[in-house]
C-alpha atoms as a PDB file:
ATOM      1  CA  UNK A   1       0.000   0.000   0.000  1.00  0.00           C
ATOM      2  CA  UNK A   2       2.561   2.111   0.727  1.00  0.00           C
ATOM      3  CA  UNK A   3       4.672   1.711  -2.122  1.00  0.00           C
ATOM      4  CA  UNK A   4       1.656   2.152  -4.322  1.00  0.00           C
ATOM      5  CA  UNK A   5       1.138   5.688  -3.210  1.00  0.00           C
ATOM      6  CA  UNK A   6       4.705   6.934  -3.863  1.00  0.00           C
ATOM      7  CA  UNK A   7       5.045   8.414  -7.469  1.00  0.00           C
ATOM      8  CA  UNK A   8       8.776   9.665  -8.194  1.00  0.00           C
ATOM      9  CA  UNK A   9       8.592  13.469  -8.751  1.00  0.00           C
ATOM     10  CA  UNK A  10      11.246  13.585 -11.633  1.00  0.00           C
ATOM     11  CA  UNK A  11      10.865  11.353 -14.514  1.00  0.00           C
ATOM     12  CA  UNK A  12      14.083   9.912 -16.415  1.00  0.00           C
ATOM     13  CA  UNK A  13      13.318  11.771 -19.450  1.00  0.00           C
ATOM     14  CA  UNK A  14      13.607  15.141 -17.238  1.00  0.00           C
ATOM     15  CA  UNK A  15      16.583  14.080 -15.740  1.00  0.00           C
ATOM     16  CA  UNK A  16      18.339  13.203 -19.017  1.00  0.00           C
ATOM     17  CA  UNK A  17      17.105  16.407 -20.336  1.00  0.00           C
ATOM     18  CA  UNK A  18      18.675  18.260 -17.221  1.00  0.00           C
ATOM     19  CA  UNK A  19      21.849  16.556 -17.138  1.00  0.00           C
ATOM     20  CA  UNK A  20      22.334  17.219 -21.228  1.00  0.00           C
ATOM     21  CA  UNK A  21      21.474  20.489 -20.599  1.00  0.00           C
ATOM     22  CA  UNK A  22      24.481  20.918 -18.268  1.00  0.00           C
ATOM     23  CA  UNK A  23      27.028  19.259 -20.191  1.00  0.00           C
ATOM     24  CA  UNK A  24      26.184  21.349 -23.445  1.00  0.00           C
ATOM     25  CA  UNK A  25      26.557  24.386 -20.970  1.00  0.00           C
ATOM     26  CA  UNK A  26      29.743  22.993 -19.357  1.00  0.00           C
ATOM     27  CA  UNK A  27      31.262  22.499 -22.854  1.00  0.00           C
ATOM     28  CA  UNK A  28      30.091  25.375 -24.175  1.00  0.00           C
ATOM     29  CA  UNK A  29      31.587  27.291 -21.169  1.00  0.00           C
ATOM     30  CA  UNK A  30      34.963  24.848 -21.256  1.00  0.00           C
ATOM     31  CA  UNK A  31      35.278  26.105 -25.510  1.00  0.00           C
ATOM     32  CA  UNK A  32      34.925  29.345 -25.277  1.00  0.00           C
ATOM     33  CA  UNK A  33      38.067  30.266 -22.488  1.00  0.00           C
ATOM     34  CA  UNK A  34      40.035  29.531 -25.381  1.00  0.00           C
ATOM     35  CA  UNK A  35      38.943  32.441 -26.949  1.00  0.00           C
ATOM     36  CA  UNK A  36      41.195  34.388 -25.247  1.00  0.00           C
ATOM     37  CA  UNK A  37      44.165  31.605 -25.064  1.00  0.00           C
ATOM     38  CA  UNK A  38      47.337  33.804 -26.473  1.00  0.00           C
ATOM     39  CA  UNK A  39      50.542  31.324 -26.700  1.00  0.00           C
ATOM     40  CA  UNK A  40      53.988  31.621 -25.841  1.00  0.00           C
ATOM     41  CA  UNK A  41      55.143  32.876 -29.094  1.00  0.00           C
ATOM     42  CA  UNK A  42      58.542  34.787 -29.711  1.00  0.00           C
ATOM     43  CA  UNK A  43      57.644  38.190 -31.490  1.00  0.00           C
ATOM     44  CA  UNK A  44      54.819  41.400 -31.682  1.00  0.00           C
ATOM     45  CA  UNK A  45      51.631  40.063 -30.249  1.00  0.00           C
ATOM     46  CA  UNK A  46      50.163  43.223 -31.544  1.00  0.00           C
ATOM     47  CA  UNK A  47      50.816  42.527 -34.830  1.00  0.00           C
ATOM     48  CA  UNK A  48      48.229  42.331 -37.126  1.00  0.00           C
ATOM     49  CA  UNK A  49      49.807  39.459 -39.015  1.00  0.00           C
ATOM     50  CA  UNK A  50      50.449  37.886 -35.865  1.00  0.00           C
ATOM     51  CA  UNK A  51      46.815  38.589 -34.833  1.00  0.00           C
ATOM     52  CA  UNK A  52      45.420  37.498 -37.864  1.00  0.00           C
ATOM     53  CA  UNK A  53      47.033  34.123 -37.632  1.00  0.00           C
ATOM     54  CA  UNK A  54      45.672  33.690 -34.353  1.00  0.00           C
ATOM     55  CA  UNK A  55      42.301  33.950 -34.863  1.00  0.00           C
ATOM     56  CA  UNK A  56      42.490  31.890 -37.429  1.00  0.00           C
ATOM     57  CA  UNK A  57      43.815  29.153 -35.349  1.00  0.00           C
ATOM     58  CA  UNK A  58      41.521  29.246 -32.525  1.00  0.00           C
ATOM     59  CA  UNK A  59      38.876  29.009 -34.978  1.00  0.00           C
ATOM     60  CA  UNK A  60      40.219  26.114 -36.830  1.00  0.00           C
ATOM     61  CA  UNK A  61      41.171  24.516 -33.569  1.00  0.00           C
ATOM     62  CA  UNK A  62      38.410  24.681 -31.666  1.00  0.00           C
ATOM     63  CA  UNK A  63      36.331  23.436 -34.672  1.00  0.00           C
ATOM     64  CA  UNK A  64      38.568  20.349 -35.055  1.00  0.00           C
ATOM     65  CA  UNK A  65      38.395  19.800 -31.309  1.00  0.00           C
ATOM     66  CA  UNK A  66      34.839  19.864 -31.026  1.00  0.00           C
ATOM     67  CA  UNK A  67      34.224  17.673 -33.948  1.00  0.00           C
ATOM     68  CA  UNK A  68      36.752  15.178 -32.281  1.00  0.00           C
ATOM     69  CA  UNK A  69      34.620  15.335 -29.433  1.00  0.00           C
ATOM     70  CA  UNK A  70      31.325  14.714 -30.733  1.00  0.00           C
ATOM     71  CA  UNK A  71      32.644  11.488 -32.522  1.00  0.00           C
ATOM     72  CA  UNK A  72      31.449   9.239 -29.470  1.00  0.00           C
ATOM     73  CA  UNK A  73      29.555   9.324 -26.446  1.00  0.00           C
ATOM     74  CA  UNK A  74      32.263   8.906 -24.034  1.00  0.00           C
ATOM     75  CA  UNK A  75      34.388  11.478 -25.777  1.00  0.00           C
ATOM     76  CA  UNK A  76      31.517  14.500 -25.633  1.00  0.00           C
ATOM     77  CA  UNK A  77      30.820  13.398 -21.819  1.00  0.00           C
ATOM     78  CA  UNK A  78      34.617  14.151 -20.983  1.00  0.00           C
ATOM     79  CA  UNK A  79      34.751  17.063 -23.441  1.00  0.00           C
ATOM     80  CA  UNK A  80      34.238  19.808 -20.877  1.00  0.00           C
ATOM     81  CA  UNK A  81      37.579  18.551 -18.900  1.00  0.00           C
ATOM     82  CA  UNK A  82      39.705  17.313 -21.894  1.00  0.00           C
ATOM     83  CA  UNK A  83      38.803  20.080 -24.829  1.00  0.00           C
ATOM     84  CA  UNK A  84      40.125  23.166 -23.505  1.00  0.00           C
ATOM     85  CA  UNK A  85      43.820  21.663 -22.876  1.00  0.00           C
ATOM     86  CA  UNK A  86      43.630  19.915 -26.425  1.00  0.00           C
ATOM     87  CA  UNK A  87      42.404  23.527 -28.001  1.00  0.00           C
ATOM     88  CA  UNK A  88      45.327  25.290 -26.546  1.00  0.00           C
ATOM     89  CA  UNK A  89      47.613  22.860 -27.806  1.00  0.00           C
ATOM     90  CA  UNK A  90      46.094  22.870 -31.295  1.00  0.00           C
ATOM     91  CA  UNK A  91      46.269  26.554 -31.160  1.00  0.00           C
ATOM     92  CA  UNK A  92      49.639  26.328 -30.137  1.00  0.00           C
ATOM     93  CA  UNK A  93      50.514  23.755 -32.955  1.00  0.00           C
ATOM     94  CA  UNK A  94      48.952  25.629 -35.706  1.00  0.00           C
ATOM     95  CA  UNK A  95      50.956  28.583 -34.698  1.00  0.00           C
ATOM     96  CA  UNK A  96      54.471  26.446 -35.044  1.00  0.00           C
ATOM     97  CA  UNK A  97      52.923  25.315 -37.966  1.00  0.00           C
ATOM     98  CA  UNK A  98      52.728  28.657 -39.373  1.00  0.00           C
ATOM     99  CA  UNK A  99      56.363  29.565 -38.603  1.00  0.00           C
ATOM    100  CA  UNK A 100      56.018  31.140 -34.989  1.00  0.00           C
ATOM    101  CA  UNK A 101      58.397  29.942 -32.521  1.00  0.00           C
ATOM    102  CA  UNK A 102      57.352  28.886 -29.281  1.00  0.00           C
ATOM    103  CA  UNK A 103      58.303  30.701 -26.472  1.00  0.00           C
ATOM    104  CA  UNK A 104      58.389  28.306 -23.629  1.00  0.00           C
ATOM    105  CA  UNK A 105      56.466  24.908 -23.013  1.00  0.00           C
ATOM    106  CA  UNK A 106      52.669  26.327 -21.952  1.00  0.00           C
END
């Protein structure tokens, strides 16, 4: 009798829809403190080659990260933790890779 009575006041669809909800903020919130991620790079930061390039790179990185992330579940679920380290080192990557020298190790 009890038990009948008791009706659970969140249903599983509600709580998969809040716990979604919180990684897509978490990784959306994770991505976008790259945005401001300058490098150790040797030379004018305030260059507008220099600044050029970087945009371009955070762009481009942060794309390729976030489509690496969304290839499987257990990749998106740790995305928030592992994507902003792997952005900066794209970034930092595609910057070497356009002949900028790195500074120090970041």
């Amino acid at each position: 009798m009890g038990l009948a009575r008791l009706r659970p006041t969140c249903s599983i669809v509600g709580m998969l829809t809040l716990r979604t909800s919180f990684l897509i903020a978490a990784l959306l919130l994770g991505l976008t403190g790259c945005a401001t991620y300058d490098p150790p790079i040797q030379g004018d930061h305030a260059s507008e080659r220099y600044k050029a390039d970087l945009e371009k790179c955070r762009t481009s990185s942060t794309e390729t990260v976030r489509l690496k992330d969304a290839a499987t579940l257990q990749s998106w679920i740790v995305s928030p933790f592992t994507g902003p380290p792997a952005v900066r080192a794209a970034i930092r990557s595609c910057m070497v890779g356009k002949g900028y020298v790195l500074d120090k190790a970041d």
